[in-house]
N, C-alpha and C. Protein backbone atom coordinates (compact mmCIF):
# COMPACT_ATOMS: atom_id res chain seq x y z
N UNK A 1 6.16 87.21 64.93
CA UNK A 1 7.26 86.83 65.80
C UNK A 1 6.97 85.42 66.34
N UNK A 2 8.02 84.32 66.39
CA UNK A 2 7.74 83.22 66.46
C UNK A 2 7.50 82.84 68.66
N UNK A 3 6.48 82.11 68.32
CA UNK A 3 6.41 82.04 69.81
C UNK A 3 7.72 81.53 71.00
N UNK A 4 8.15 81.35 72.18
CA UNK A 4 9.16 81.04 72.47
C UNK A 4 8.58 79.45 73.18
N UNK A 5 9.40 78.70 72.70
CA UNK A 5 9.00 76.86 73.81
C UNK A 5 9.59 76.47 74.62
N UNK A 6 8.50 76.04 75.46
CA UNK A 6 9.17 76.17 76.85
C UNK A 6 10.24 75.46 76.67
N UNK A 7 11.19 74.58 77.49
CA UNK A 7 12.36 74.54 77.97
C UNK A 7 12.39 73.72 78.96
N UNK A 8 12.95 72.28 78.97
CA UNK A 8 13.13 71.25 79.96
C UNK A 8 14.53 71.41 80.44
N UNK A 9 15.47 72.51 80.45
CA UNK A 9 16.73 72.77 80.67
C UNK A 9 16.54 73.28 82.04
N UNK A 10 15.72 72.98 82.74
CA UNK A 10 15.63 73.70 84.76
C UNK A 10 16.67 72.34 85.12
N UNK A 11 16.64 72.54 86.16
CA UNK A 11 18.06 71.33 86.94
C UNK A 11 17.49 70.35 87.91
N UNK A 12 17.35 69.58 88.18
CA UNK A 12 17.11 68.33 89.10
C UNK A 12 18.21 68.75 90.22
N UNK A 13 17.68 68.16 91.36
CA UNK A 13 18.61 68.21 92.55
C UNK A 13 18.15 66.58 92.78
N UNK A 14 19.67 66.26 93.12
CA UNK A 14 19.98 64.65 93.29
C UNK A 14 18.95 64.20 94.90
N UNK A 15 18.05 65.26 95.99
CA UNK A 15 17.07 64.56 96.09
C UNK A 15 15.93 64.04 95.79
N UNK A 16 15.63 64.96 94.41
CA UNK A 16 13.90 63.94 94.05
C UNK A 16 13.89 63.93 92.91
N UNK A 17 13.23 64.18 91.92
CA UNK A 17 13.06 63.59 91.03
C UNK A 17 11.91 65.00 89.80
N UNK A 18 11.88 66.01 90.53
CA UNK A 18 11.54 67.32 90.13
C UNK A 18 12.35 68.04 89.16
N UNK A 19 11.95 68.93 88.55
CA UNK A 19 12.87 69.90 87.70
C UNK A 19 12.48 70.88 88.12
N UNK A 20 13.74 72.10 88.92
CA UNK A 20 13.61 72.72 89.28
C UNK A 20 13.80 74.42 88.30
N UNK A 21 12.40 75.25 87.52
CA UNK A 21 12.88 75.91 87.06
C UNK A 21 13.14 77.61 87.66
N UNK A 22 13.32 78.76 87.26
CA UNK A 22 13.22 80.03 87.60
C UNK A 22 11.65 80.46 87.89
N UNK A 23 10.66 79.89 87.42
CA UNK A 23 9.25 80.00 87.85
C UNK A 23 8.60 78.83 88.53
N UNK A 24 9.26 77.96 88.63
CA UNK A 24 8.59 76.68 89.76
C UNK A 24 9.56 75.42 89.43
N UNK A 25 8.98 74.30 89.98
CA UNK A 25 8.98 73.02 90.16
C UNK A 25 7.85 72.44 89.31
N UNK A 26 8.17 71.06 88.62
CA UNK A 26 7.46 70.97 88.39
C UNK A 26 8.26 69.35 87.75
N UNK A 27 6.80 68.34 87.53
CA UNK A 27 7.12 66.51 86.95
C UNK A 27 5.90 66.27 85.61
N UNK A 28 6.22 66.65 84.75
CA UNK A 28 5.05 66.38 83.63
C UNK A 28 5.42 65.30 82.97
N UNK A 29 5.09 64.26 83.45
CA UNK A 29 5.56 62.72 82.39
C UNK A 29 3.85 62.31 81.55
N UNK A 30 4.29 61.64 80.09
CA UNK A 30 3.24 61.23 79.97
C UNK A 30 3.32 60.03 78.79
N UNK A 31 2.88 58.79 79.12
CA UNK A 31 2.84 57.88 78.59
C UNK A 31 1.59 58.10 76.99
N UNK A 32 2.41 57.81 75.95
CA UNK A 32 1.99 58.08 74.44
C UNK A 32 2.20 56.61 73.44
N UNK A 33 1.00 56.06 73.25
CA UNK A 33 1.12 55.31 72.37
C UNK A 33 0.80 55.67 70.96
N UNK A 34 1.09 55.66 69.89
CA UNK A 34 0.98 55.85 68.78
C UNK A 34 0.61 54.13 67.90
N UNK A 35 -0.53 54.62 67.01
CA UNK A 35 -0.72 53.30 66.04
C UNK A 35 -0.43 53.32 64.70
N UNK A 36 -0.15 52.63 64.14
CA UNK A 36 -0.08 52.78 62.89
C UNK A 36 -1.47 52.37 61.97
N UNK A 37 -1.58 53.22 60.80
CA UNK A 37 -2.85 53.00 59.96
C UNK A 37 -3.32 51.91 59.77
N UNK A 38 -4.70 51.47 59.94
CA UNK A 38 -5.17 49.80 59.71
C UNK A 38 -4.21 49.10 60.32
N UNK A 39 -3.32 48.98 61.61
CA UNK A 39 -2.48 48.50 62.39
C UNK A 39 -1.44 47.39 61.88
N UNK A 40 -0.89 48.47 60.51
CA UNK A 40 -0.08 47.55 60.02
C UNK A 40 1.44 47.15 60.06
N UNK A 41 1.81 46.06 60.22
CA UNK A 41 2.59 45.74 60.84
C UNK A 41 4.27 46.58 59.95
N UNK A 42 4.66 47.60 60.20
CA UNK A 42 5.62 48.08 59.40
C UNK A 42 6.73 48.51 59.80
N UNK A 43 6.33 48.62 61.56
CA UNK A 43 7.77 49.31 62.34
C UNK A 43 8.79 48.25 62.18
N UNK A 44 9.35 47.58 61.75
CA UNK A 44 10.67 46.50 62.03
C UNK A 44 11.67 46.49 61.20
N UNK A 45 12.85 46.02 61.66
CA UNK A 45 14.15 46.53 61.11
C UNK A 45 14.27 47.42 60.90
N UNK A 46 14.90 48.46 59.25
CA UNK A 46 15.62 49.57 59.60
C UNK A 46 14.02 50.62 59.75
N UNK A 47 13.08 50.15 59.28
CA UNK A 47 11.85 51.22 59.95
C UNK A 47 12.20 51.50 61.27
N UNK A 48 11.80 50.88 62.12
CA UNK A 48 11.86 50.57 63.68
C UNK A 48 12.77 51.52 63.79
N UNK A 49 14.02 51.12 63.53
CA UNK A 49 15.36 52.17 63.62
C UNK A 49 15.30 53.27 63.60
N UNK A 50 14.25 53.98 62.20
CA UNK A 50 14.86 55.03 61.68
C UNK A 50 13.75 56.08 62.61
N UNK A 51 12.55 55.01 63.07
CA UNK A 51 11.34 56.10 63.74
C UNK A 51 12.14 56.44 65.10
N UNK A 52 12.72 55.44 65.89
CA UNK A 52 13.73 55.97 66.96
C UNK A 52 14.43 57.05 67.09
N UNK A 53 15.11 56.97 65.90
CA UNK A 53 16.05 57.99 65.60
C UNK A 53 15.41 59.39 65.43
N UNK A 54 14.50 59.15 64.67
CA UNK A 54 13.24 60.40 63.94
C UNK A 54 12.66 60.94 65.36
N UNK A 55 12.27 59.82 66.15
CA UNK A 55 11.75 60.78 67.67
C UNK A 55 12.39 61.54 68.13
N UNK A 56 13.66 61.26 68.45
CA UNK A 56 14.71 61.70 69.21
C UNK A 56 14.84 62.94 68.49
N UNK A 57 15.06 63.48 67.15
CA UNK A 57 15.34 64.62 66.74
C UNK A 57 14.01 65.78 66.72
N UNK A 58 12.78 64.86 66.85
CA UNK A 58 11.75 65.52 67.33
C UNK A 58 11.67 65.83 68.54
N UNK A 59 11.86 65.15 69.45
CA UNK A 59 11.93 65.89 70.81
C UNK A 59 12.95 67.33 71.09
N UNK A 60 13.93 66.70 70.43
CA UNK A 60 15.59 67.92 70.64
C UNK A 60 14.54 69.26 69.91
N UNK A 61 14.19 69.28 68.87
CA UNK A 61 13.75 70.01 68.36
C UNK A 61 12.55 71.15 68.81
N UNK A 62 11.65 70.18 69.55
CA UNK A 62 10.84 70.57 70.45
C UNK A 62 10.77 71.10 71.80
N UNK A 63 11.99 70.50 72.32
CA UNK A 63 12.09 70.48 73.71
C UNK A 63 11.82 69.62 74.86
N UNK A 64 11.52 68.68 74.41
CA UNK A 64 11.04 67.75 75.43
C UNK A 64 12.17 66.19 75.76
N UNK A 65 11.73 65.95 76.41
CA UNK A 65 12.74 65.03 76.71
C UNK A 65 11.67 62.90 76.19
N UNK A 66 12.52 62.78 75.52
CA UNK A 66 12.08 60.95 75.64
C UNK A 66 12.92 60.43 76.56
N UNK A 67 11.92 59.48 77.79
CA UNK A 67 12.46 58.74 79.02
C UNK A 67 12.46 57.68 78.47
N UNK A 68 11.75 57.00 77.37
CA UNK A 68 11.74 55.06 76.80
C UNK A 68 10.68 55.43 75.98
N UNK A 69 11.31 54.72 74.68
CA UNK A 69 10.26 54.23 73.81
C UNK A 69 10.65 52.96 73.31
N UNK A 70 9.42 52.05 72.70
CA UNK A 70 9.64 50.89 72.87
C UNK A 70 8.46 50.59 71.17
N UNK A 71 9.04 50.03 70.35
CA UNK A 71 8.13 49.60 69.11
C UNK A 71 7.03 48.12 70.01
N UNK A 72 5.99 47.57 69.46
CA UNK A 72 5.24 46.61 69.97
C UNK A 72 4.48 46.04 68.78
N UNK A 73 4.69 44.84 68.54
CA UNK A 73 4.50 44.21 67.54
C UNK A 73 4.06 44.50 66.42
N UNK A 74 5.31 45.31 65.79
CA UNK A 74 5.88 45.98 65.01
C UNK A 74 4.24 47.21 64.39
N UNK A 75 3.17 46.98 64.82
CA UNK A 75 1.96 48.25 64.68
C UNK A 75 1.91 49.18 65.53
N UNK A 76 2.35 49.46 66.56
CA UNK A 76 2.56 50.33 67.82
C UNK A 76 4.58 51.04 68.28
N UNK A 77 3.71 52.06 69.15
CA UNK A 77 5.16 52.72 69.59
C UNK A 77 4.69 53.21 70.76
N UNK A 78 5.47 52.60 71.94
CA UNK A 78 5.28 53.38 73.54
C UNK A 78 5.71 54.07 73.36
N UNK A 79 5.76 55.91 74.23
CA UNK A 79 6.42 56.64 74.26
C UNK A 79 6.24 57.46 75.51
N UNK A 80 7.57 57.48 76.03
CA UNK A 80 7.34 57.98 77.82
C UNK A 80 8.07 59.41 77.68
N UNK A 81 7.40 60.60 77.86
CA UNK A 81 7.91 61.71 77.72
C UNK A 81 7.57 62.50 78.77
N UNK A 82 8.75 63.77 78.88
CA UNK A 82 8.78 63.89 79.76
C UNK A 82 8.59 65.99 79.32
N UNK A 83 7.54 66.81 79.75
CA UNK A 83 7.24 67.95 79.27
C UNK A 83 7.38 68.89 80.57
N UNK A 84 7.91 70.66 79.59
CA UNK A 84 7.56 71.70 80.78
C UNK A 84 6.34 71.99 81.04
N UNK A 85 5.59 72.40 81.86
CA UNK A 85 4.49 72.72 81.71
C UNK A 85 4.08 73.76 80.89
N UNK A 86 4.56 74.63 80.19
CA UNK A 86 3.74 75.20 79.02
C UNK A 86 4.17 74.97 77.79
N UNK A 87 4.52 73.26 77.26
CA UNK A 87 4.05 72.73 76.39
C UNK A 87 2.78 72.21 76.42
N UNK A 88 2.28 72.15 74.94
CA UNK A 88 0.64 71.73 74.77
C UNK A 88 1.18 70.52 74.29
N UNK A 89 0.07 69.50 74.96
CA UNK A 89 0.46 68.41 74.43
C UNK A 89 0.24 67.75 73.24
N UNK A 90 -0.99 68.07 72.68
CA UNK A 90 -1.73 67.94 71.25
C UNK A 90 -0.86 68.24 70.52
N UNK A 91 0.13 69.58 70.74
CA UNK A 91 1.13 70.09 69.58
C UNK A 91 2.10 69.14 69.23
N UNK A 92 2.60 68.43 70.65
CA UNK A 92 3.85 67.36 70.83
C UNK A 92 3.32 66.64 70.06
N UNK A 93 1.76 66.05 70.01
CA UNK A 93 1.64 64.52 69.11
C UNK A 93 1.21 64.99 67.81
N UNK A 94 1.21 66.17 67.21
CA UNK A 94 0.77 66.42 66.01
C UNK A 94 2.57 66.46 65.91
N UNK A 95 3.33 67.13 66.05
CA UNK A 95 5.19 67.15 65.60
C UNK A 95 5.14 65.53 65.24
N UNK A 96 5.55 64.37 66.46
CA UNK A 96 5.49 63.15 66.32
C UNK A 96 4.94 63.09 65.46
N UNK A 97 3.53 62.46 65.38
CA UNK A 97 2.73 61.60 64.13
C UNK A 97 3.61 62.53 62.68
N UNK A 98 3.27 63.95 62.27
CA UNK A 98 3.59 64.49 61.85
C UNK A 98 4.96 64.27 60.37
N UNK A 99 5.88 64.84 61.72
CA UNK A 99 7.71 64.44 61.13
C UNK A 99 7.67 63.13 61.08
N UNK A 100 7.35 62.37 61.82
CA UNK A 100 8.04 60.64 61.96
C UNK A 100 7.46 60.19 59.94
N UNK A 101 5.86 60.59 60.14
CA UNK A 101 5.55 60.02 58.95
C UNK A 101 6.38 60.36 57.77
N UNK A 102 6.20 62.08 57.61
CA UNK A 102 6.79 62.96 56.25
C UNK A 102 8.27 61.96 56.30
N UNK A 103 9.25 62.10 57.18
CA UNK A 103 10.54 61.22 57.35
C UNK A 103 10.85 60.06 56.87
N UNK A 104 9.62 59.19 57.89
CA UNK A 104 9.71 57.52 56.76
C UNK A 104 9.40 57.47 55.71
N UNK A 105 8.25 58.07 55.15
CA UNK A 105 8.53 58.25 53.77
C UNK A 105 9.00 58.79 52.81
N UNK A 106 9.87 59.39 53.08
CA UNK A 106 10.66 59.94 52.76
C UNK A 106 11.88 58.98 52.25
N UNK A 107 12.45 58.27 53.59
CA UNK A 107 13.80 57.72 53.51
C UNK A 107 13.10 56.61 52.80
N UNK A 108 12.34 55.73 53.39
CA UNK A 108 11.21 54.14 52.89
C UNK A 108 10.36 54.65 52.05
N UNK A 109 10.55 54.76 50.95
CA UNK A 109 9.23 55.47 49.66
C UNK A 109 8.34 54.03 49.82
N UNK A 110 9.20 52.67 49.86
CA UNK A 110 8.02 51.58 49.54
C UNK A 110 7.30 51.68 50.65
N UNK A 111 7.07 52.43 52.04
CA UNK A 111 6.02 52.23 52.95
C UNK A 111 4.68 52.93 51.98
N UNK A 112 4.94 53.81 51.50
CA UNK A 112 4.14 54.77 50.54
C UNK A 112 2.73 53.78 49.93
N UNK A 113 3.49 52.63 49.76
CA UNK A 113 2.67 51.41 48.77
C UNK A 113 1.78 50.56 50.13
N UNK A 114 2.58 50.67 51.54
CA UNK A 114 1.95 49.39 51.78
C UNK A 114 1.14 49.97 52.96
N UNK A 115 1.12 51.62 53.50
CA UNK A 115 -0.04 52.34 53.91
C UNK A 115 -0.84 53.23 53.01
N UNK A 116 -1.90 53.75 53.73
CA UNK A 116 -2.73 54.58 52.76
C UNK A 116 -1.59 55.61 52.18
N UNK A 117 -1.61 55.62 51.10
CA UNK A 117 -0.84 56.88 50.92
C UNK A 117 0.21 57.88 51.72
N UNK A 118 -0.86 58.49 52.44
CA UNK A 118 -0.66 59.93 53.40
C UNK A 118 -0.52 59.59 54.46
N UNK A 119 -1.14 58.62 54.95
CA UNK A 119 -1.26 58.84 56.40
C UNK A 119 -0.68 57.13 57.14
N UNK A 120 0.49 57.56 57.25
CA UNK A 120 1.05 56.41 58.31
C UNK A 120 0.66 56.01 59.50
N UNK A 121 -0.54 57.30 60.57
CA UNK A 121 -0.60 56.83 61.82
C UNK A 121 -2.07 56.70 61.69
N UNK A 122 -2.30 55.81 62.72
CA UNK A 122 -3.79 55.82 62.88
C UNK A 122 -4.06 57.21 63.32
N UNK A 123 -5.55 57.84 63.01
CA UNK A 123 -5.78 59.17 63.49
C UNK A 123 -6.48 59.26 65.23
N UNK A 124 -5.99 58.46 65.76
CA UNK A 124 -6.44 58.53 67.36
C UNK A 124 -4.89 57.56 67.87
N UNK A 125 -4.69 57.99 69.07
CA UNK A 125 -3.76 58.13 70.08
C UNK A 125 -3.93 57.31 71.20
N UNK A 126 -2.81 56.87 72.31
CA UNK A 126 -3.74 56.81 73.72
C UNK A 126 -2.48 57.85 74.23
N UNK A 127 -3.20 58.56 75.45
CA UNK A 127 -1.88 59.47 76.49
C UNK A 127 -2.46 59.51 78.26
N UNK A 128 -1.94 58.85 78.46
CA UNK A 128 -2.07 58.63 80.10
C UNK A 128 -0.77 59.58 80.87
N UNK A 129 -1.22 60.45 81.82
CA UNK A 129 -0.46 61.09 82.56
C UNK A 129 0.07 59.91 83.74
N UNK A 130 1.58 60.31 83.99
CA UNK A 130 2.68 59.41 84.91
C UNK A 130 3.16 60.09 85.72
N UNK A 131 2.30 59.95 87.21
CA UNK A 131 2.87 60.40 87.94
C UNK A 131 3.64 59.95 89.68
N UNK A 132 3.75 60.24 90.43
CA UNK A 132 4.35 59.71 91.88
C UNK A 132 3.51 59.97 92.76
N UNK A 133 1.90 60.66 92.87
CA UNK A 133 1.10 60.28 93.52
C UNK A 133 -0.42 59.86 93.01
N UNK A 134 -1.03 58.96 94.09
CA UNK A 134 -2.09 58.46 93.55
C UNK A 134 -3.64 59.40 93.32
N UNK A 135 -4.65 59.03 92.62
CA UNK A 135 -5.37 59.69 92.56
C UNK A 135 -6.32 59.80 93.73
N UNK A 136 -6.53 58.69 94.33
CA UNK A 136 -7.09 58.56 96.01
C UNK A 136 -5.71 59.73 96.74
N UNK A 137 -4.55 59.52 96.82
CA UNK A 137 -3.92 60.64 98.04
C UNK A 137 -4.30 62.22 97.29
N UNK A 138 -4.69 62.55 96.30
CA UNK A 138 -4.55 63.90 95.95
C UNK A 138 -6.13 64.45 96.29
N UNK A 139 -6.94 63.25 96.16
CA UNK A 139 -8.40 63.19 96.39
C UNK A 139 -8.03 63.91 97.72
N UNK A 140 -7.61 62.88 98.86
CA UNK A 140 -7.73 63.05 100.29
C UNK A 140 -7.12 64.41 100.52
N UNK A 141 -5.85 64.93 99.78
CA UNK A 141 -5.41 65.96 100.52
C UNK A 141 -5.99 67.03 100.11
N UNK A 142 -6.71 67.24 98.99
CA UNK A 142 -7.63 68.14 98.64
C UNK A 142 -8.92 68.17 99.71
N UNK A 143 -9.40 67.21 99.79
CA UNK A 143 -10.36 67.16 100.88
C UNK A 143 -9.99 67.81 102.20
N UNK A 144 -9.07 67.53 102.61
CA UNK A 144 -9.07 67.93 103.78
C UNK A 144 -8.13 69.39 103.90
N UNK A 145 -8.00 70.05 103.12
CA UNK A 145 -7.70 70.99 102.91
C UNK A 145 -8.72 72.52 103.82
N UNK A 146 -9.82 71.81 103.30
CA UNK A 146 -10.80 72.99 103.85
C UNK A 146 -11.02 72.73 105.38
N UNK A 147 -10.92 71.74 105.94
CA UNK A 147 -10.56 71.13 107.39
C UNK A 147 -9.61 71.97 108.07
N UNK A 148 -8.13 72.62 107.60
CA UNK A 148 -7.15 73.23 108.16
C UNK A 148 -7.41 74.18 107.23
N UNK A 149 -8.55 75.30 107.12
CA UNK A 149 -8.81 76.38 106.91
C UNK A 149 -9.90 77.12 107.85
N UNK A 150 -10.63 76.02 108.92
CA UNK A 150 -11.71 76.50 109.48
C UNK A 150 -11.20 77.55 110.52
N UNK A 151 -11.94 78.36 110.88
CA UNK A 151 -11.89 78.89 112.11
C UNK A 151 -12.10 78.30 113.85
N UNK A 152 -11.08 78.28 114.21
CA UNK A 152 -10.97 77.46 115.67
C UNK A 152 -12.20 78.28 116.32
N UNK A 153 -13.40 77.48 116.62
CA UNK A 153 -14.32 77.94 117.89
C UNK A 153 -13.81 78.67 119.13
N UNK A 154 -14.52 79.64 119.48
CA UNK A 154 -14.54 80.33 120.80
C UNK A 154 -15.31 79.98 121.32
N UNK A 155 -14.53 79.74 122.65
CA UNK A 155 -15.56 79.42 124.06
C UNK A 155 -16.14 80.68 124.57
């Protein structure tokens, strides 16, 4: 039986910036760069295009939402996404790297010639989590957490 994925369909309320679902709240953004093999320069024109396009039906597919992606001199791809919390994220960048490649070469057979064969992406990543507080305020409020747990002294 096929597993069920989570679901970025909870609702925002026009004060913050949360998705509000039936089991919580919750903001999972995460900044994803992707490289291409021996960092070659191949994303431009209708490439560029067609990997855009190719994300977008990977996310729908997946569930997740793309906030901006951006090609970068033409060997790279930003990618600002936005996850429920019980997506895995490893799974998200194995789909990406994945479909985008099987796809372009697919539609572009001559990329076939001008990367290794098989493998269009470089096999390492970068993914930085994006969030609205800092790592010093989460420090502090964790800290002082156990502060407003003590027991008030008796005189």
């Amino acid at each position: 039986m096929p597993t069920k994925r989570p679901n970025i369909s909870g609702h925002r309320r026009a004060t913050d910036d949360y998705i509000h679902s039936r089991a919580g709240v919750y903001r999972c953004r995460y900044h994803i760069v992707l490289v291409t093999k021996y960092r070659r320069r191949i994303l431009i024109g209708s490439v560029g295009s067609a990997l855009h396009e190719i994300l977008k039906s990977v996310a729908e597919d997946q569930h997740f939402r793309i906030l901006a992606c951006e090609i970068g001199d033409a060997d790279h791809v930003h990618i600002f996404i936005e996850l429920a919390p019980g997506h895995v994220l490893t799974d998200i960048l194995k789909h990406l790297k994945g479909r985008t490649a099987r796809r372009l070469f697919n539609r572009f057979p001559v990329l076939r010639q001008t990367v290794n064969q098989r493998h269009l992406w470089s096999p390492s990543y970068f993914v930085a989590t994006v969030g609205v507080v800092t790592e010093a305020t989460i420090r502090a409020y964790i800290a002082n957490q156990h502060a407003d747990t003590e027991e008030p002294e008796h005189s």
